[in-house]
C-alpha atoms as a PDB file:
ATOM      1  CA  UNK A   1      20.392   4.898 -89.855  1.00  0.00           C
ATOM      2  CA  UNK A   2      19.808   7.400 -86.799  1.00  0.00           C
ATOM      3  CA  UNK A   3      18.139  10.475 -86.705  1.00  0.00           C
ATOM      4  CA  UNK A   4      18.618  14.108 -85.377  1.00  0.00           C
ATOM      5  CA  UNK A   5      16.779  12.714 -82.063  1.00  0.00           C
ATOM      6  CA  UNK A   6      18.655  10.271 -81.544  1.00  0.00           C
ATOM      7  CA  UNK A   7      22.364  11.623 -82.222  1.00  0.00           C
ATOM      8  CA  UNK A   8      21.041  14.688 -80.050  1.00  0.00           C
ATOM      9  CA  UNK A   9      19.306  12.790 -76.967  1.00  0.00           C
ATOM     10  CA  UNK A  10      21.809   9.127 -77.367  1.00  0.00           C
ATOM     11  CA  UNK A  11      20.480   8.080 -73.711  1.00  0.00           C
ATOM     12  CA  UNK A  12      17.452   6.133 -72.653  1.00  0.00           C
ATOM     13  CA  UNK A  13      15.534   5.304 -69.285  1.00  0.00           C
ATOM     14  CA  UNK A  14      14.162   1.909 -69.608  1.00  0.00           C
ATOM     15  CA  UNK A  15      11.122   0.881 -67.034  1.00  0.00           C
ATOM     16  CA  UNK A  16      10.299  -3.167 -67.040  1.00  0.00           C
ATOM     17  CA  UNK A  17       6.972  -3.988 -65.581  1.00  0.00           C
ATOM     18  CA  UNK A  18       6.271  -7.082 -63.019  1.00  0.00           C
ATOM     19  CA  UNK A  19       5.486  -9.185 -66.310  1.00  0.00           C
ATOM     20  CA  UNK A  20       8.451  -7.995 -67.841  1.00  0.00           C
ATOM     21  CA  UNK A  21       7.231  -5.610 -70.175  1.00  0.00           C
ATOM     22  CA  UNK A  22       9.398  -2.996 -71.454  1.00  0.00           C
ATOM     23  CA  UNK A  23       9.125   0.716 -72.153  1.00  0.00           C
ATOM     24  CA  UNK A  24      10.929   3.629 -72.622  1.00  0.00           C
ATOM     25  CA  UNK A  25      10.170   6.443 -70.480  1.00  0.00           C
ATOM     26  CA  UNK A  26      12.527   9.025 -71.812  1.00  0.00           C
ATOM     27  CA  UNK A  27      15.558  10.006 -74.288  1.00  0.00           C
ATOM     28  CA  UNK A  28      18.269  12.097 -72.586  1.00  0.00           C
ATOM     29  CA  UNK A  29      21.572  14.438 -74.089  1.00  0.00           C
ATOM     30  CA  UNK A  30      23.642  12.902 -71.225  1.00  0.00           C
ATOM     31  CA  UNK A  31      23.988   9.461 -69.275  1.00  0.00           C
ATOM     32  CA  UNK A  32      24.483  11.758 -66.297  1.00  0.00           C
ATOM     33  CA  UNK A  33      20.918  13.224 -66.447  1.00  0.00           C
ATOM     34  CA  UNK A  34      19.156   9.625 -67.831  1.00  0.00           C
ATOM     35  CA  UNK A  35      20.720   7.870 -64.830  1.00  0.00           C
ATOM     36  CA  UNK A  36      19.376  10.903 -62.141  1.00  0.00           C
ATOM     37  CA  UNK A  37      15.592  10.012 -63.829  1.00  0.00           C
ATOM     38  CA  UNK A  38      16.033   6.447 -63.451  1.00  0.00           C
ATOM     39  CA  UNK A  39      17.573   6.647 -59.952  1.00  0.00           C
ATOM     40  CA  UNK A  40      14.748   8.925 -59.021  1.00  0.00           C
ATOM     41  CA  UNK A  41      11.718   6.844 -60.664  1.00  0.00           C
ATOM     42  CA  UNK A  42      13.166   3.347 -58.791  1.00  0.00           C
ATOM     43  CA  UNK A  43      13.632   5.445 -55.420  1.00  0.00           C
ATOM     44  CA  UNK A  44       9.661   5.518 -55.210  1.00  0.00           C
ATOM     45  CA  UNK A  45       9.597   1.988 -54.279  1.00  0.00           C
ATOM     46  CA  UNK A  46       7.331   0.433 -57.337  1.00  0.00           C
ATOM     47  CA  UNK A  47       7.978  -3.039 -58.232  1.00  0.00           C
ATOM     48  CA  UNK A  48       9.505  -1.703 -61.573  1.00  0.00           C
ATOM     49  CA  UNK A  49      13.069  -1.917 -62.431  1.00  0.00           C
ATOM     50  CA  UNK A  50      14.547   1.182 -64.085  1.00  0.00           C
ATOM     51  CA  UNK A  51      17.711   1.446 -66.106  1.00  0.00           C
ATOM     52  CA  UNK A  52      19.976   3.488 -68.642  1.00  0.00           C
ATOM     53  CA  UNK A  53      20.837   2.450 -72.043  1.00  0.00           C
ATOM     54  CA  UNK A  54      22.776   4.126 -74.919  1.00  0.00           C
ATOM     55  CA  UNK A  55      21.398   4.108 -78.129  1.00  0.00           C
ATOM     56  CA  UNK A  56      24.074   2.663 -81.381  1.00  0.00           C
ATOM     57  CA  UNK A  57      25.445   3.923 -84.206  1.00  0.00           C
ATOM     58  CA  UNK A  58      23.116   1.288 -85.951  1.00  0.00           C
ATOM     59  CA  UNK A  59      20.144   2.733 -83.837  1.00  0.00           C
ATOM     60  CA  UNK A  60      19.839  -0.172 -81.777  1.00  0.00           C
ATOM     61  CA  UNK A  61      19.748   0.216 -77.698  1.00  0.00           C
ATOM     62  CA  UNK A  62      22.749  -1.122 -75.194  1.00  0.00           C
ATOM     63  CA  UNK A  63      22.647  -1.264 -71.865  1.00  0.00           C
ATOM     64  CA  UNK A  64      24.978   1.096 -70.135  1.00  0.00           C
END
């Protein structure tokens, strides 16, 4: 089941730590504007990978 939020804002920027932790920093309306966030948070040159993933039908994320 999804909700308003996540039928409205389908895109995600994922940040993994150096232990591999995982978090999301933010839900976007567009891949387009998720992938400018991520591009812009891995262009400060912190260990941390960044990347964009598209949230389901069934609510569950995929990597884009």
């Amino acid at each position: 089941m999804t909700n308003d939020s996540t039928t409205s804002l389908p895109w995600l920027v994922i940040r993994q730590d150096d232990n591999g932790n995982r978090y999301r920093v933010g839900q976007y309306a567009t891949r387009a504007e998720a992938q400018k966030i991520a591009d812009s948070l891995d262009g400060r040159g912190h260990k941390q990978l960044y990347w964009v993933e598209r949230i389901g039908p069934n609510g569950s994320a995929v990597r884009a």
